[in-house]
PDB file of N, CA and C in Angstrom:
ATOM      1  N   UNK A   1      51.037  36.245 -15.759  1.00  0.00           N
ATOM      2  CA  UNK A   1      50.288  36.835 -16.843  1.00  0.00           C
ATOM      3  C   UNK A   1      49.187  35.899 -17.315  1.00  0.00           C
ATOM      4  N   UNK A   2      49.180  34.644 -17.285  1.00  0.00           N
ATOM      5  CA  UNK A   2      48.455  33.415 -17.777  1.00  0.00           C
ATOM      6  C   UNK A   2      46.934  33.648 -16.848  1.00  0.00           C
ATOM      7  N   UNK A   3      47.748  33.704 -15.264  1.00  0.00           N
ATOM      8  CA  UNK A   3      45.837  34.429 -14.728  1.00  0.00           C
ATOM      9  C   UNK A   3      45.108  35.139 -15.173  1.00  0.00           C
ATOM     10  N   UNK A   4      45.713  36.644 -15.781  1.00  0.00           N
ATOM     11  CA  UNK A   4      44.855  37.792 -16.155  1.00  0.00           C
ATOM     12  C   UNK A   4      44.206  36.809 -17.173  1.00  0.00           C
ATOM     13  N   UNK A   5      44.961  36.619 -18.368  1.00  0.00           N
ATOM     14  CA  UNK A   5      44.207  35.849 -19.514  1.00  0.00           C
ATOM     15  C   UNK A   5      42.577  34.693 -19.025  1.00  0.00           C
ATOM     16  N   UNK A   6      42.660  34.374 -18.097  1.00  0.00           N
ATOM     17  CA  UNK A   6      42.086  33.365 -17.647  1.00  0.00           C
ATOM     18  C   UNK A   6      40.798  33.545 -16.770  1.00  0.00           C
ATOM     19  N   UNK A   7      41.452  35.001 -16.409  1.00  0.00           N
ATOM     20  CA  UNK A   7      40.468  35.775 -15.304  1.00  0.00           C
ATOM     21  C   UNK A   7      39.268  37.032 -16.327  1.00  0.00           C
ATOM     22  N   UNK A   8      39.913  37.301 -17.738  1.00  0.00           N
ATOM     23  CA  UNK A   8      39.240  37.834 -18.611  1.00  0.00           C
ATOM     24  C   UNK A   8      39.419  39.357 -18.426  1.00  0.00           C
ATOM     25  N   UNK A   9      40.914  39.475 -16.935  1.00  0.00           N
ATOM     26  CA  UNK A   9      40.769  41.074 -17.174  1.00  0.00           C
ATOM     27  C   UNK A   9      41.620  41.833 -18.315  1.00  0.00           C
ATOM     28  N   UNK A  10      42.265  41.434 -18.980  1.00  0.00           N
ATOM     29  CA  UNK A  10      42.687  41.927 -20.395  1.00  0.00           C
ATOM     30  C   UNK A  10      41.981  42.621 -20.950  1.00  0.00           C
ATOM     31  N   UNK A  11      40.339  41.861 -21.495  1.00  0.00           N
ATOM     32  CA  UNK A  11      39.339  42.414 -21.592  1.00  0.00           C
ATOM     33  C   UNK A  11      38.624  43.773 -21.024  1.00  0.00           C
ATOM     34  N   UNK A  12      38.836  43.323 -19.593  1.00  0.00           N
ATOM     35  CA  UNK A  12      37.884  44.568 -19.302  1.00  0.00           C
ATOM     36  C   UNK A  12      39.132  45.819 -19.126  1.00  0.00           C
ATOM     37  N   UNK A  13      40.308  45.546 -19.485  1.00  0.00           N
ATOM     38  CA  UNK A  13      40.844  46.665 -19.319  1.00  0.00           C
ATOM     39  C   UNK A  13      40.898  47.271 -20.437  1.00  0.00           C
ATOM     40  N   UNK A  14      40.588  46.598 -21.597  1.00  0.00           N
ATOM     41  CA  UNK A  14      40.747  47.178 -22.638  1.00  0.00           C
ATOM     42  C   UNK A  14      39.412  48.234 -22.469  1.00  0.00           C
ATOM     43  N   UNK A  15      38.247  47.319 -22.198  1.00  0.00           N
ATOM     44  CA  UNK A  15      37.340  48.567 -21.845  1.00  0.00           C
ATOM     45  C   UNK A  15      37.304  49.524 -21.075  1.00  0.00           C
ATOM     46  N   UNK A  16      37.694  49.491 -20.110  1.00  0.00           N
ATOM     47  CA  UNK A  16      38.234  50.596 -18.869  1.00  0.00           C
ATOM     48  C   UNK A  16      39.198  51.543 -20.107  1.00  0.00           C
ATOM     49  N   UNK A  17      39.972  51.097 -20.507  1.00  0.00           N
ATOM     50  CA  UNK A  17      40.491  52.029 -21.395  1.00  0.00           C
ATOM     51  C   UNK A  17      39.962  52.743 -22.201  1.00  0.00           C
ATOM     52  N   UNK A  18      39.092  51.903 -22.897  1.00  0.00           N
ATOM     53  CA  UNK A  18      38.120  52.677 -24.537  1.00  0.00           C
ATOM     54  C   UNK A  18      37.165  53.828 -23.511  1.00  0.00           C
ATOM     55  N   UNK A  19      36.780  53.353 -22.081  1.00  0.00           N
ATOM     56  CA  UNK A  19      35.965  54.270 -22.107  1.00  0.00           C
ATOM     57  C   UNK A  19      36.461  55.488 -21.454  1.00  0.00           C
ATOM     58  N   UNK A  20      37.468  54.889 -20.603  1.00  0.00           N
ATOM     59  CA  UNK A  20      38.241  56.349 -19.993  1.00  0.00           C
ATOM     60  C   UNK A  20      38.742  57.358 -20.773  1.00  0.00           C
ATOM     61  N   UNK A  21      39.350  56.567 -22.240  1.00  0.00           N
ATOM     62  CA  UNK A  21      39.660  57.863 -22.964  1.00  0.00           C
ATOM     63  C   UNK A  21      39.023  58.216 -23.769  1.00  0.00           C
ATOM     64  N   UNK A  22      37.891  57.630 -24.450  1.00  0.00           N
ATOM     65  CA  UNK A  22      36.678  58.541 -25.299  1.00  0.00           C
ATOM     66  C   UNK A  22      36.322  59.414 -24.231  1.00  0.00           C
ATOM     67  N   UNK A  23      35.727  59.252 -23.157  1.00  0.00           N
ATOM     68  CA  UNK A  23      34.626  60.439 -22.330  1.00  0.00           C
ATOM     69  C   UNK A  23      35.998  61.278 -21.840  1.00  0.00           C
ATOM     70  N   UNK A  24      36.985  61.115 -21.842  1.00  0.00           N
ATOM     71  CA  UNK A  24      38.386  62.102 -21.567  1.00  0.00           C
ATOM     72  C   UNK A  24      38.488  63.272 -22.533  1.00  0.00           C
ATOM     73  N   UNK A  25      37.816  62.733 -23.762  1.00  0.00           N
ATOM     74  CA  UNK A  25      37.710  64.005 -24.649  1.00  0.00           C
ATOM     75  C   UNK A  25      36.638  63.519 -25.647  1.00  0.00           C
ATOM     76  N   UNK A  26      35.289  63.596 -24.948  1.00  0.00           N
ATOM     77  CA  UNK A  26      34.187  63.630 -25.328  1.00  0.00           C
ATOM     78  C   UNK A  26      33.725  65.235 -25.811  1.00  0.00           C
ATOM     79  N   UNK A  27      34.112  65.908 -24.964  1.00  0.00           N
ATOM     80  CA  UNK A  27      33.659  67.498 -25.467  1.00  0.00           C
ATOM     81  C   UNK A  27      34.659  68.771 -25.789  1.00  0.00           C
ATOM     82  N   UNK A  28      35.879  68.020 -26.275  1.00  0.00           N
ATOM     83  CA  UNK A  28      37.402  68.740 -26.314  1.00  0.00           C
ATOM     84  C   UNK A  28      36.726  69.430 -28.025  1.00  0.00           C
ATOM     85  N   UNK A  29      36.276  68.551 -28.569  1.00  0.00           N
ATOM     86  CA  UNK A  29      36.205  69.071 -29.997  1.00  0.00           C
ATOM     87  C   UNK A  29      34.873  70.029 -30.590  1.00  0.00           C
ATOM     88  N   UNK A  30      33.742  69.859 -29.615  1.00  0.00           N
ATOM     89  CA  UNK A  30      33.053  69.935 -29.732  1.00  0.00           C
ATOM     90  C   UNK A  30      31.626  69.363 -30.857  1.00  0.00           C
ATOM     91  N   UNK A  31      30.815  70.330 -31.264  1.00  0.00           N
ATOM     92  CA  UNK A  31      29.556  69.491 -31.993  1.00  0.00           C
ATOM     93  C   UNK A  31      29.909  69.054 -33.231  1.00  0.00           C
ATOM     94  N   UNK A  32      29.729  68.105 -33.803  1.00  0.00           N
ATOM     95  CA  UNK A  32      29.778  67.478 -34.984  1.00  0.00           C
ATOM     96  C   UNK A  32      28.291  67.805 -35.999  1.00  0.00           C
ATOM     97  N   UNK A  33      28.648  68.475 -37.085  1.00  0.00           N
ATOM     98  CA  UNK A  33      27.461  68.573 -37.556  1.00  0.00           C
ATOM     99  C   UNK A  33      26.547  67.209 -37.711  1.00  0.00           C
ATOM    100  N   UNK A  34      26.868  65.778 -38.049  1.00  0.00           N
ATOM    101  CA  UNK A  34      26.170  64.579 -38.384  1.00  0.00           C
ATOM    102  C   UNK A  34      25.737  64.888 -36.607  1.00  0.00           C
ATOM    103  N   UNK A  35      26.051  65.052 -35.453  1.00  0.00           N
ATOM    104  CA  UNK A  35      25.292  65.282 -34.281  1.00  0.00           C
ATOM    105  C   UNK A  35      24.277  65.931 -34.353  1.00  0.00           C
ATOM    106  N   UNK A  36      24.248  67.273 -34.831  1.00  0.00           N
ATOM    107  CA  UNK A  36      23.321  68.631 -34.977  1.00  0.00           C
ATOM    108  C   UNK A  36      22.003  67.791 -36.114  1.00  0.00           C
ATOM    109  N   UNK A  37      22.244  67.156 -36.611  1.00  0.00           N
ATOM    110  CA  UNK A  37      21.494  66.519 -37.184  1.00  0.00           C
ATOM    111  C   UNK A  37      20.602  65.651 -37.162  1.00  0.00           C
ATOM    112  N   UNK A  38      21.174  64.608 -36.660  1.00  0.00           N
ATOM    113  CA  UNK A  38      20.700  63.464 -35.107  1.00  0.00           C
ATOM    114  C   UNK A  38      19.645  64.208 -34.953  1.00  0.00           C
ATOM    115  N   UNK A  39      20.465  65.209 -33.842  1.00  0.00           N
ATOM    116  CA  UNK A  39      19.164  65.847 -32.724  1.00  0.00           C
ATOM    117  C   UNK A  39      17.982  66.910 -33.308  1.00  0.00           C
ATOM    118  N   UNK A  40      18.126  66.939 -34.921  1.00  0.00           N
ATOM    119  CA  UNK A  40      17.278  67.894 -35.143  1.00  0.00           C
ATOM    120  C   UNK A  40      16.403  66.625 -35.856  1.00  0.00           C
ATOM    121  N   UNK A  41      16.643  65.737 -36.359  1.00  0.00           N
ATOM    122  CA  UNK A  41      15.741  64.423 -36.611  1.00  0.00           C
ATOM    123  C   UNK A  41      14.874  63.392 -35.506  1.00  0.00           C
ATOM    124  N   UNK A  42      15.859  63.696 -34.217  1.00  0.00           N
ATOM    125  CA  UNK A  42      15.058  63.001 -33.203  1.00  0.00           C
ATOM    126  C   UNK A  42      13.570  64.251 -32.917  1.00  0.00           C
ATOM    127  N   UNK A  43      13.544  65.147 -33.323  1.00  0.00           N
ATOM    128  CA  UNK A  43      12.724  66.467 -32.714  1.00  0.00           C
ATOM    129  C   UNK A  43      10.740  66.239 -33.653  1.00  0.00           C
ATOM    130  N   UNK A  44      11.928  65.071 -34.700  1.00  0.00           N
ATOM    131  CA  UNK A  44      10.354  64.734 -35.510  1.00  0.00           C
ATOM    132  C   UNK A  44      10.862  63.619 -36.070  1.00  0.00           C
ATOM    133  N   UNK A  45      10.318  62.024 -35.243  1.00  0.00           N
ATOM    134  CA  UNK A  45      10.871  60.585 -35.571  1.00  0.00           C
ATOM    135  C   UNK A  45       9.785  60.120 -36.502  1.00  0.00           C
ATOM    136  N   UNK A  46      10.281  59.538 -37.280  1.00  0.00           N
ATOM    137  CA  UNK A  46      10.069  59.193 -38.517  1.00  0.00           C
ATOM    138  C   UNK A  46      10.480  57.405 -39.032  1.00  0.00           C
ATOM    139  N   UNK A  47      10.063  56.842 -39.766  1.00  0.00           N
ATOM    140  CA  UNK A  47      10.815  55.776 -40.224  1.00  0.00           C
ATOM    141  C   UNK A  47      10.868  56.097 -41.613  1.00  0.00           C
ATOM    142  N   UNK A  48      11.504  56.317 -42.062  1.00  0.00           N
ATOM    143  CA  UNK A  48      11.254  57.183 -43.229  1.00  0.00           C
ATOM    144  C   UNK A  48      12.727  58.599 -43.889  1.00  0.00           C
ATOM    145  N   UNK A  49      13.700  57.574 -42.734  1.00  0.00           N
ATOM    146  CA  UNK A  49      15.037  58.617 -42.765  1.00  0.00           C
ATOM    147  C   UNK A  49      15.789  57.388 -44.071  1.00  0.00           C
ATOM    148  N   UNK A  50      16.347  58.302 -45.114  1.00  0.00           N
ATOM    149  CA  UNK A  50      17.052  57.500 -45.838  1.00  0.00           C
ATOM    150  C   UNK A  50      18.591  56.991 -45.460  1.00  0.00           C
ATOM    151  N   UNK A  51      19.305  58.351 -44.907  1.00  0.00           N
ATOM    152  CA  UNK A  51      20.412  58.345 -45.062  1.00  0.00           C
ATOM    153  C   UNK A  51      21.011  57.707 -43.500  1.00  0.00           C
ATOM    154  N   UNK A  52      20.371  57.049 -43.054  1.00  0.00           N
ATOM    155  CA  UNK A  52      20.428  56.712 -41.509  1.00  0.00           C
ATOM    156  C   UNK A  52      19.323  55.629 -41.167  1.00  0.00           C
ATOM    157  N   UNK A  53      19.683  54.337 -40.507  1.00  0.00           N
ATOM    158  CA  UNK A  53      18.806  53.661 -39.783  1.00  0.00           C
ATOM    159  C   UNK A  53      17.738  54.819 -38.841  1.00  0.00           C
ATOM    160  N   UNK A  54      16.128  54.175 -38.707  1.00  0.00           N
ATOM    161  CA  UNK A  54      15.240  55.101 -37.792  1.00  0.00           C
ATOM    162  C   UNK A  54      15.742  55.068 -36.392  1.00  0.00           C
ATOM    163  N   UNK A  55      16.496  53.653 -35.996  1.00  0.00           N
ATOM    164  CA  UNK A  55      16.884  53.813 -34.444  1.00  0.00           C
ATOM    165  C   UNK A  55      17.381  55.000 -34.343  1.00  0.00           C
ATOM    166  N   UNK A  56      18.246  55.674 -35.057  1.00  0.00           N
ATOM    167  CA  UNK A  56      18.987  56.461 -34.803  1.00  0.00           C
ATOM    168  C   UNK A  56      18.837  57.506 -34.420  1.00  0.00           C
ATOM    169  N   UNK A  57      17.776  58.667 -34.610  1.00  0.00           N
ATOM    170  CA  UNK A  57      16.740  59.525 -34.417  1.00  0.00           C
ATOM    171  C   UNK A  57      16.385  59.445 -32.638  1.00  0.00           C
ATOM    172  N   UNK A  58      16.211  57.719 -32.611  1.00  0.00           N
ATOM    173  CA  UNK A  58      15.323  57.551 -31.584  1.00  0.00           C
ATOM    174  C   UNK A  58      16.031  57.560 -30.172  1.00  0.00           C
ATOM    175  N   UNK A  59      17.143  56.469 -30.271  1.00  0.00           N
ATOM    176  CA  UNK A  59      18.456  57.188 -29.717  1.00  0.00           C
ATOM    177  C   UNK A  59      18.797  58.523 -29.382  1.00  0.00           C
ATOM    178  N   UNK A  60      19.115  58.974 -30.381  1.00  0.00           N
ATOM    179  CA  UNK A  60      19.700  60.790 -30.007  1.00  0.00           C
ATOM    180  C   UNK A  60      18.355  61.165 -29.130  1.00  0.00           C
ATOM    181  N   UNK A  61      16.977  61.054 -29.225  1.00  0.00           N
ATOM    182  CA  UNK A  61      15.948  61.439 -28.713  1.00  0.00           C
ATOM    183  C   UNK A  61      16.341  60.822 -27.098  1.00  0.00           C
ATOM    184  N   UNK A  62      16.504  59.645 -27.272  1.00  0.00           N
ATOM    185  CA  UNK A  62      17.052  59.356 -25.799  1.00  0.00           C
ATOM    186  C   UNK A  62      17.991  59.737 -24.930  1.00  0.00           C
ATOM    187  N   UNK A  63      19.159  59.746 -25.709  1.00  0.00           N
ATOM    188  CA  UNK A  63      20.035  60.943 -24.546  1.00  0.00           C
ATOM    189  C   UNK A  63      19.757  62.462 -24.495  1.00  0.00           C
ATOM    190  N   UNK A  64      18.875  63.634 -25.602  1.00  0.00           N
ATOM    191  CA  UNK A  64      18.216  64.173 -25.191  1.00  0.00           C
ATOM    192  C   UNK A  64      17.620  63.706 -23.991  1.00  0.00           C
ATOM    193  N   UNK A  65      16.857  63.202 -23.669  1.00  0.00           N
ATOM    194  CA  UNK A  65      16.060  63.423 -22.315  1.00  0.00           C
ATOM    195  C   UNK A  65      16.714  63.021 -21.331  1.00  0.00           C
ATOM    196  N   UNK A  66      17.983  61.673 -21.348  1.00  0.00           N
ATOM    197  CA  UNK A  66      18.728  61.606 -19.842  1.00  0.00           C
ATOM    198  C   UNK A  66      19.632  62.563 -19.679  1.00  0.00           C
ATOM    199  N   UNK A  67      20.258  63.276 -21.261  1.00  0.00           N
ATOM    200  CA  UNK A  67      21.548  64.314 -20.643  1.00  0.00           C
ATOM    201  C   UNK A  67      21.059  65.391 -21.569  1.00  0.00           C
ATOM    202  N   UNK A  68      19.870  66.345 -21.429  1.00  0.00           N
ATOM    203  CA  UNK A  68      19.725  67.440 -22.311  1.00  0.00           C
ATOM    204  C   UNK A  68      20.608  68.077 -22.491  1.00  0.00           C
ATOM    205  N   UNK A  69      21.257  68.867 -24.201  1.00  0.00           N
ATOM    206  CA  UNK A  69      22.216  69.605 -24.153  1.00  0.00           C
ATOM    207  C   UNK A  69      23.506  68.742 -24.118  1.00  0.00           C
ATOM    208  N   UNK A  70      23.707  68.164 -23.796  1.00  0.00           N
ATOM    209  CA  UNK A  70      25.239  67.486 -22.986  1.00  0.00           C
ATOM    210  C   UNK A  70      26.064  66.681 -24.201  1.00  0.00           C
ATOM    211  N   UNK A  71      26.881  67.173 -24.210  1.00  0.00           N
ATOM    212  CA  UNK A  71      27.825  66.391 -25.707  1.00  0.00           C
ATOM    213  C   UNK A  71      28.251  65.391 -25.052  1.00  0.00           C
ATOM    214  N   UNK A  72      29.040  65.084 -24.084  1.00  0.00           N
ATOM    215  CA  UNK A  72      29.205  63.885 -24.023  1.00  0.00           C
ATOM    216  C   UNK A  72      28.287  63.029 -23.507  1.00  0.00           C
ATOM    217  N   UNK A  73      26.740  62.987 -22.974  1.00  0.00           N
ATOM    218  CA  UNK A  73      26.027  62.272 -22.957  1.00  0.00           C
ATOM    219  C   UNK A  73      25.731  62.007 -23.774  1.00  0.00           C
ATOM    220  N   UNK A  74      25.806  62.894 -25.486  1.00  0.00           N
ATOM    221  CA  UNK A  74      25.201  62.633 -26.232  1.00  0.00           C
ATOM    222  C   UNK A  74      25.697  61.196 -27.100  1.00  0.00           C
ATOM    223  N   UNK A  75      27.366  61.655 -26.607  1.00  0.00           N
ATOM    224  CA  UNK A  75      28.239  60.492 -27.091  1.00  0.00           C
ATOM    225  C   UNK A  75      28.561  59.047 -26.497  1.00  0.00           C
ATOM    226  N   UNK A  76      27.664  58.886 -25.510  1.00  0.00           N
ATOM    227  CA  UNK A  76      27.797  58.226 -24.018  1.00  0.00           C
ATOM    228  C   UNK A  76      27.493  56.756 -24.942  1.00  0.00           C
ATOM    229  N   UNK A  77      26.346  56.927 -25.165  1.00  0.00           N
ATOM    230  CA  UNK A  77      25.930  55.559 -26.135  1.00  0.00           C
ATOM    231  C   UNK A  77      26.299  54.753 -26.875  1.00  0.00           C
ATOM    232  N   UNK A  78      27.025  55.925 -28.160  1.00  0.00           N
ATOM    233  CA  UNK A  78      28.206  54.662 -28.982  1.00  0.00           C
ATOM    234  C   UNK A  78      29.148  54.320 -28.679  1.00  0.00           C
ATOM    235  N   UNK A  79      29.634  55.432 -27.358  1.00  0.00           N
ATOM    236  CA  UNK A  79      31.122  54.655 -26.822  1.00  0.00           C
ATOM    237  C   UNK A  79      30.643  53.441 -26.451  1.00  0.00           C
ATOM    238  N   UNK A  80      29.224  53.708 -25.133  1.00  0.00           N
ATOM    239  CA  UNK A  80      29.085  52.043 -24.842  1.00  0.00           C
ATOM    240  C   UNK A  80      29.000  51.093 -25.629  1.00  0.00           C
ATOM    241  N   UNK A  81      28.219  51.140 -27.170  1.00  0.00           N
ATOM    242  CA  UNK A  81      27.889  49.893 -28.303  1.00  0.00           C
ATOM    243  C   UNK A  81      29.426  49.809 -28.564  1.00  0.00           C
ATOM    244  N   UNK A  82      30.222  50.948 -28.646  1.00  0.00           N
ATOM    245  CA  UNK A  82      31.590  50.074 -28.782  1.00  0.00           C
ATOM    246  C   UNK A  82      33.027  49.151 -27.966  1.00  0.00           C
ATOM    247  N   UNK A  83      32.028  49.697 -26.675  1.00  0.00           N
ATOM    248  CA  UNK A  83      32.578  48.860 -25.547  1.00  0.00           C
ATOM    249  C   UNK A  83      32.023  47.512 -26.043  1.00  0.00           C
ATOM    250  N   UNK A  84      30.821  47.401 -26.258  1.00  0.00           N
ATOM    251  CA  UNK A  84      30.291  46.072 -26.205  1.00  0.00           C
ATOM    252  C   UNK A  84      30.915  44.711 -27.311  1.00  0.00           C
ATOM    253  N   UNK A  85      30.879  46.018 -28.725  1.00  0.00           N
ATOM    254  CA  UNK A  85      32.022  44.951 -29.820  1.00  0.00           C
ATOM    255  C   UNK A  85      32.924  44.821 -29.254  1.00  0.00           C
ATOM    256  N   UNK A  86      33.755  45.258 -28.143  1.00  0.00           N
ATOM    257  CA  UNK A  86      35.164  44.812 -27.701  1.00  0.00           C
ATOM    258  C   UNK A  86      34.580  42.994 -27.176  1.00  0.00           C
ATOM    259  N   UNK A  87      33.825  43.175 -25.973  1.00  0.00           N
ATOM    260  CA  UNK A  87      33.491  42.186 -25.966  1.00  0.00           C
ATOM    261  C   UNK A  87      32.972  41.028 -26.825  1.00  0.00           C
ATOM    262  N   UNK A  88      31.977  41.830 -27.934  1.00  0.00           N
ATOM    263  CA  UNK A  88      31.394  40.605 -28.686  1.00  0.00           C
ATOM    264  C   UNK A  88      33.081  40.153 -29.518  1.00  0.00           C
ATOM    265  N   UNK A  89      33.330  40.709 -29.798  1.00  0.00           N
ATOM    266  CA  UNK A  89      34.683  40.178 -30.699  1.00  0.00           C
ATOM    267  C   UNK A  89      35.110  39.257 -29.857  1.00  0.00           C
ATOM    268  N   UNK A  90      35.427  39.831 -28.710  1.00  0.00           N
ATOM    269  CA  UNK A  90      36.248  38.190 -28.055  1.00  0.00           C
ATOM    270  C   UNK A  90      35.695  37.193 -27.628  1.00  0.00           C
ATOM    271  N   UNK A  91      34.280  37.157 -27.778  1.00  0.00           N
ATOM    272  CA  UNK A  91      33.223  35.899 -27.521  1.00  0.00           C
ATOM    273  C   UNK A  91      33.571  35.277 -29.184  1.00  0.00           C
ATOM    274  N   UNK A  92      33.544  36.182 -30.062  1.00  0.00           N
ATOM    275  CA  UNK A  92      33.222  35.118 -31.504  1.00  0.00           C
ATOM    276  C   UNK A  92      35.213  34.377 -31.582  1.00  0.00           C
ATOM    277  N   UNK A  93      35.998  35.589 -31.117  1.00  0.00           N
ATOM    278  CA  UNK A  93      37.605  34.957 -31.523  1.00  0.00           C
ATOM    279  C   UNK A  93      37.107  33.155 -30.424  1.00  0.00           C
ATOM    280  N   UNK A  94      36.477  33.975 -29.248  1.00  0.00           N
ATOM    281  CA  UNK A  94      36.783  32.319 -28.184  1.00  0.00           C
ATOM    282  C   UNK A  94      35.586  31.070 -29.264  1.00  0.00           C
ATOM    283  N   UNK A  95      35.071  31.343 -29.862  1.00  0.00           N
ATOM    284  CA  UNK A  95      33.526  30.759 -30.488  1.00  0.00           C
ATOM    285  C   UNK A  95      34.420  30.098 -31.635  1.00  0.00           C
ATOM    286  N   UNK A  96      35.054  30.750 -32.051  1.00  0.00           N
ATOM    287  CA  UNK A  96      35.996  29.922 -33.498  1.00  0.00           C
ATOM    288  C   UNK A  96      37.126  29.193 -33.114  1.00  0.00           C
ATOM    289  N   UNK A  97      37.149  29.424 -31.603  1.00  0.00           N
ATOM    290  CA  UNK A  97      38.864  28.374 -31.603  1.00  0.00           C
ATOM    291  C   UNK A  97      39.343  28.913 -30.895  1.00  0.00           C
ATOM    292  N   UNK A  98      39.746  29.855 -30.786  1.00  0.00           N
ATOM    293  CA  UNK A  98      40.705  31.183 -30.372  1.00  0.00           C
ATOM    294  C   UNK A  98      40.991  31.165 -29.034  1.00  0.00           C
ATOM    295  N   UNK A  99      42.238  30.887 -28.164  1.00  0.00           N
ATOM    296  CA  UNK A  99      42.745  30.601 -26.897  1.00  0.00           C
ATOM    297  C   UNK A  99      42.685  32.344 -26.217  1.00  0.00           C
ATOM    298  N   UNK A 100      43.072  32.006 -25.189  1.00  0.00           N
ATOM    299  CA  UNK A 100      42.726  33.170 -24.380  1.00  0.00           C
ATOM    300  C   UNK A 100      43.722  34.289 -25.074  1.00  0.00           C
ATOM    301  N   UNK A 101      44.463  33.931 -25.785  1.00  0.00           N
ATOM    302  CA  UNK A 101      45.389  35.238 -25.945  1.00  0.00           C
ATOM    303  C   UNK A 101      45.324  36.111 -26.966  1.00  0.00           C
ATOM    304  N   UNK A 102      44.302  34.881 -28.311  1.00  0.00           N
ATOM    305  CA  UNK A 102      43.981  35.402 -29.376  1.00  0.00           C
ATOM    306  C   UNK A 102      42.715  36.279 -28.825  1.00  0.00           C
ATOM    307  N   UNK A 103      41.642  36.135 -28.001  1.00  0.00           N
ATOM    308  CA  UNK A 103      40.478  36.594 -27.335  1.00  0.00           C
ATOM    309  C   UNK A 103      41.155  38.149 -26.637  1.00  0.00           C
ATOM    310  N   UNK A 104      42.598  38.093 -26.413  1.00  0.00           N
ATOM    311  CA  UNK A 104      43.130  39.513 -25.702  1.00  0.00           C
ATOM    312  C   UNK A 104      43.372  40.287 -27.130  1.00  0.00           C
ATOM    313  N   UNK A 105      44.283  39.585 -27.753  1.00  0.00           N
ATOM    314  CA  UNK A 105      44.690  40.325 -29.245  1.00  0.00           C
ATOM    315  C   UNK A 105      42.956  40.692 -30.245  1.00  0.00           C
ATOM    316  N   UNK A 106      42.213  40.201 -30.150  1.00  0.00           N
ATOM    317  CA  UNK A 106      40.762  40.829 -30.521  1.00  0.00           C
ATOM    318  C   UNK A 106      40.407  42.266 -30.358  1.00  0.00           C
ATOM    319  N   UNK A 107      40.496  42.118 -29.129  1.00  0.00           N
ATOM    320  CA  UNK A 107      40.067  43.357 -28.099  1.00  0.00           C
ATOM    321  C   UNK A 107      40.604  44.334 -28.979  1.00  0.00           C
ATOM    322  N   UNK A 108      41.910  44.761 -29.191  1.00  0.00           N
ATOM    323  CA  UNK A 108      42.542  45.968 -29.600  1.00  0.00           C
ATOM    324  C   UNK A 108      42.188  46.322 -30.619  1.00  0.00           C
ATOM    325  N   UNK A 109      41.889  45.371 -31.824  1.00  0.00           N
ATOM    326  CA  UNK A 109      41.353  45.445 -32.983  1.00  0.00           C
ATOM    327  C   UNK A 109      40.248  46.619 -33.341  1.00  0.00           C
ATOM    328  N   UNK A 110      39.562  46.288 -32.030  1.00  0.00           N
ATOM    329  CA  UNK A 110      37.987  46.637 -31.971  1.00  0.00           C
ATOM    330  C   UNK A 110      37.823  47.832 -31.231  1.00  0.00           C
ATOM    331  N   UNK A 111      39.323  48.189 -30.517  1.00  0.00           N
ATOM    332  CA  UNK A 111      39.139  49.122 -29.674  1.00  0.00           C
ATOM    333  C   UNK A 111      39.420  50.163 -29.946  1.00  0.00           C
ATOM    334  N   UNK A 112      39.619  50.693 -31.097  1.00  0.00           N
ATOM    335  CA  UNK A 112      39.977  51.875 -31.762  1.00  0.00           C
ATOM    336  C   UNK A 112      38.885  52.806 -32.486  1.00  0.00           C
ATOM    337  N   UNK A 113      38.555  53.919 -32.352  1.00  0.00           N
ATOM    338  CA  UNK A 113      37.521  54.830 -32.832  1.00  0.00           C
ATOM    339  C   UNK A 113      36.780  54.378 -34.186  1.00  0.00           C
ATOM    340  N   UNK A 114      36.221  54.176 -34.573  1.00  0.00           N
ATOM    341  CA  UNK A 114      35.738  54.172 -35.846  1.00  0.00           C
ATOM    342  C   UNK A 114      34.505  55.058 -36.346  1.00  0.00           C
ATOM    343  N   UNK A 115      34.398  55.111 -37.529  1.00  0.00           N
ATOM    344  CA  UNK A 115      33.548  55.893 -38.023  1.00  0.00           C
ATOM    345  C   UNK A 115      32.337  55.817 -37.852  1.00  0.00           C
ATOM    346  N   UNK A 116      32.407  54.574 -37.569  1.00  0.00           N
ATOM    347  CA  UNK A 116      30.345  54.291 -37.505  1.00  0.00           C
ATOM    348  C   UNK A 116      30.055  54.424 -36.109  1.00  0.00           C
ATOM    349  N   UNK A 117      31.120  54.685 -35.299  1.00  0.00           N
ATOM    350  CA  UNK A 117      30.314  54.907 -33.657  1.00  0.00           C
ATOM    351  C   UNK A 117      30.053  56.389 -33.321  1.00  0.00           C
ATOM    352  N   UNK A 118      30.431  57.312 -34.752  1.00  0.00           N
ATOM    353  CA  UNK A 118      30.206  58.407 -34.360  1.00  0.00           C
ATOM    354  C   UNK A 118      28.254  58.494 -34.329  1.00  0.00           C
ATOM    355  N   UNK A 119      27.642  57.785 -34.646  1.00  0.00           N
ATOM    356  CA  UNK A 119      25.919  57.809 -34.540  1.00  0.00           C
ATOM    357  C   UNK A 119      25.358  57.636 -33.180  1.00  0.00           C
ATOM    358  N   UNK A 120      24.562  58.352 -32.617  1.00  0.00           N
ATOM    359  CA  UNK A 120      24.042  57.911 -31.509  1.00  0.00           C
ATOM    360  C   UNK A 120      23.217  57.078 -31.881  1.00  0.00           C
TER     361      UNK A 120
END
């Protein structure tokens, strides 16, 4: 077990995980109105959105054009930014001290749905 830790695949399985099962039921629930919204703000970008960073607009405008229509392309994006905190978390646990196992115990923390990745 001391290899995996060492080899960093803990990590990527945690991501193999986050992403296999978000896009597993990426379109089970269907549209989210804060989505319908997104995409009706990307249709006229602005900096000038209160209730939302402008990336955000600009984004949804972007998977519009690689996955028109497509809910889970639409969702493709924040799963990845939240693949990526899996990782950044276990760069800052290894950055403060943190041995390979505290850097595995990170991961899970981070790997759970949250509210703010519902934004493209």
């Amino acid at each position: 077990m001391r290899n995996l830790y060492r080899q960093g695949y803990v990590i990527a399985l945690l991501i193999a995980a986050k992403v296999g099962v978000t896009m597993a039921v990426a379109d089970r629930y269907g549209w989210h109105r804060d989505e319908l919204y997104y995409l009706a703000s990307s249709r006229h970008l602005s900096l000038g959105y209160v209730d939302y960073p402008p990336v955000t607009p600009l984004l949804a405008r972007l998977d519009e054009a690689l996955f028109p229509g497509s809910l889970p392309g639409l969702r493709l994006l924040p799963m990845l930014a939240g693949a990526a905190v899996i990782v950044i978390a276990a760069l800052i646990a290894r950055e403060l001290g943190g041995n390979r196992l505290a850097q595995a115990l990170t991961g899970p923390s981070r790997a759970s749905p949250h509210e703010d990745e519902a934004e493209p």
